[in-house]
Protein backbone atom coordinates (compact mmCIF):
# COMPACT_ATOMS: atom_id res chain seq x y z
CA UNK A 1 140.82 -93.56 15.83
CA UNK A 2 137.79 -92.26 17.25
CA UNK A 3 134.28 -92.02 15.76
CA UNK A 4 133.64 -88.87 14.87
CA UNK A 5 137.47 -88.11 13.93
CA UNK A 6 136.89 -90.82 11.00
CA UNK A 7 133.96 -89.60 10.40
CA UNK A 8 135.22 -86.28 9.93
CA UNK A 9 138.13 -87.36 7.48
CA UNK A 10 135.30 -89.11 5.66
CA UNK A 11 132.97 -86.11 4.81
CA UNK A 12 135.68 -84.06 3.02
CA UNK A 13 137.43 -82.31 6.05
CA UNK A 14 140.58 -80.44 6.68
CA UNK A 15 142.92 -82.06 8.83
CA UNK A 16 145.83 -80.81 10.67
CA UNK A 17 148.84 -82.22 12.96
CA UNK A 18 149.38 -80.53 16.32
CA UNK A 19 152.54 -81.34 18.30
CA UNK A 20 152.36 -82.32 21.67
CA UNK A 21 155.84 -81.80 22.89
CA UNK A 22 157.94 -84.84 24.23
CA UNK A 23 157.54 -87.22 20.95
CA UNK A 24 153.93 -87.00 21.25
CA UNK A 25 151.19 -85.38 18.31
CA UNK A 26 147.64 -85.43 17.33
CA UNK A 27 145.22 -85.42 14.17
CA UNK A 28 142.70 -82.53 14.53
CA UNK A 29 139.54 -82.88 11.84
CA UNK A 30 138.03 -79.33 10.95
CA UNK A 31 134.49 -79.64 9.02
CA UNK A 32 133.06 -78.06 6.83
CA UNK A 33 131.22 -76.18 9.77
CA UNK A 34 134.46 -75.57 12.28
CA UNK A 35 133.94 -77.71 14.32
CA UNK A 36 137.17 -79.60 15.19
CA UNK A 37 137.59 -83.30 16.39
CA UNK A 38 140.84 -85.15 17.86
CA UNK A 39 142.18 -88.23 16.51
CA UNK A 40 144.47 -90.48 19.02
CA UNK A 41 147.97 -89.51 20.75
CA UNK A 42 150.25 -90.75 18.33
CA UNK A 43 153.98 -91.62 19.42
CA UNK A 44 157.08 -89.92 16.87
CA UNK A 45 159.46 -92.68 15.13
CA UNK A 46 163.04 -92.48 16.46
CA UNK A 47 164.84 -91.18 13.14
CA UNK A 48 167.01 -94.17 12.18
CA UNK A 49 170.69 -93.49 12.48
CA UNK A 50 172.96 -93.24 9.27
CA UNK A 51 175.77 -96.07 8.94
CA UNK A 52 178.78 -95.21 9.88
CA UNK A 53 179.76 -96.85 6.19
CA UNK A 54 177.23 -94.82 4.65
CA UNK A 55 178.63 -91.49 6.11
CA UNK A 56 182.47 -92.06 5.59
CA UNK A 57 181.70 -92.59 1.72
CA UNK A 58 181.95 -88.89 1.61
CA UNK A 59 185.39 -89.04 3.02
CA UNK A 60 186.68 -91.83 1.11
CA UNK A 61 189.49 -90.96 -1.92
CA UNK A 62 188.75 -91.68 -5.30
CA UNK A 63 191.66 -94.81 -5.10
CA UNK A 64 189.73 -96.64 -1.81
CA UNK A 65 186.40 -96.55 -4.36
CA UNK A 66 188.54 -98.57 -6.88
CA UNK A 67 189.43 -100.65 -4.70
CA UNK A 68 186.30 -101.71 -3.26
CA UNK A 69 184.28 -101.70 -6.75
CA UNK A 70 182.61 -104.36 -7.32
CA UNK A 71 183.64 -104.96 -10.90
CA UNK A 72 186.54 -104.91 -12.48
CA UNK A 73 188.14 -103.11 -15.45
CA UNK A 74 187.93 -106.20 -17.45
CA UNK A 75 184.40 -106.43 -16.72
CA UNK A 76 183.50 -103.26 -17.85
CA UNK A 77 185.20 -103.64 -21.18
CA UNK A 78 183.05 -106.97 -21.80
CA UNK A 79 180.19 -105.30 -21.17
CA UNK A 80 181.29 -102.68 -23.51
CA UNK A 81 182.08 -105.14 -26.59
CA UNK A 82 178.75 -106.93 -25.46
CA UNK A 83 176.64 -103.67 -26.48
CA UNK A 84 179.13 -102.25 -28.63
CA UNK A 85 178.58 -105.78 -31.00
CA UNK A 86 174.27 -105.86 -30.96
């Protein structure tokens, strides 16, 4: 980042994000006085996609969860005597 940008975030001052269209924005630093100062051109993050697994869960039926649970009914009823018996 530039100087007087860091500077300016130093001292106490205001700043604000301006988009630059076409996946591109900037830090602006307003001081105490109004006077404003430009950080660097700063590239967006691609959003990361959502897995296809993680978006069908919604459309999955109560009996494909069973299924695919990781524990079992027997496990569940140990671990229910286990705290059940301390």
């Amino acid at each position: 980042m530039p100087k007087e940008f860091t500077k300016c975030v130093r001292n106490g001052g205001k700043v604000k994000t301006k988009d630059l269209g076409k996946g591109k924005y900037m830090h602006i630093c307003y001081d105490k006085k109004g006077n404003a100062f430009a950080g660097e051109v700063l590239t967006k993050k691609k959003p990361k996609e959502q897995s296809i697994e993680v978006a069908s869960k919604d459309k999955r039926t109560t009996a494909q969860m069973v299924i695919t649970a990781k524990a079992t009914l027997e496990d569940v009823q140990r671990l229910k005597e286990h705290f059940a018996n301390r």
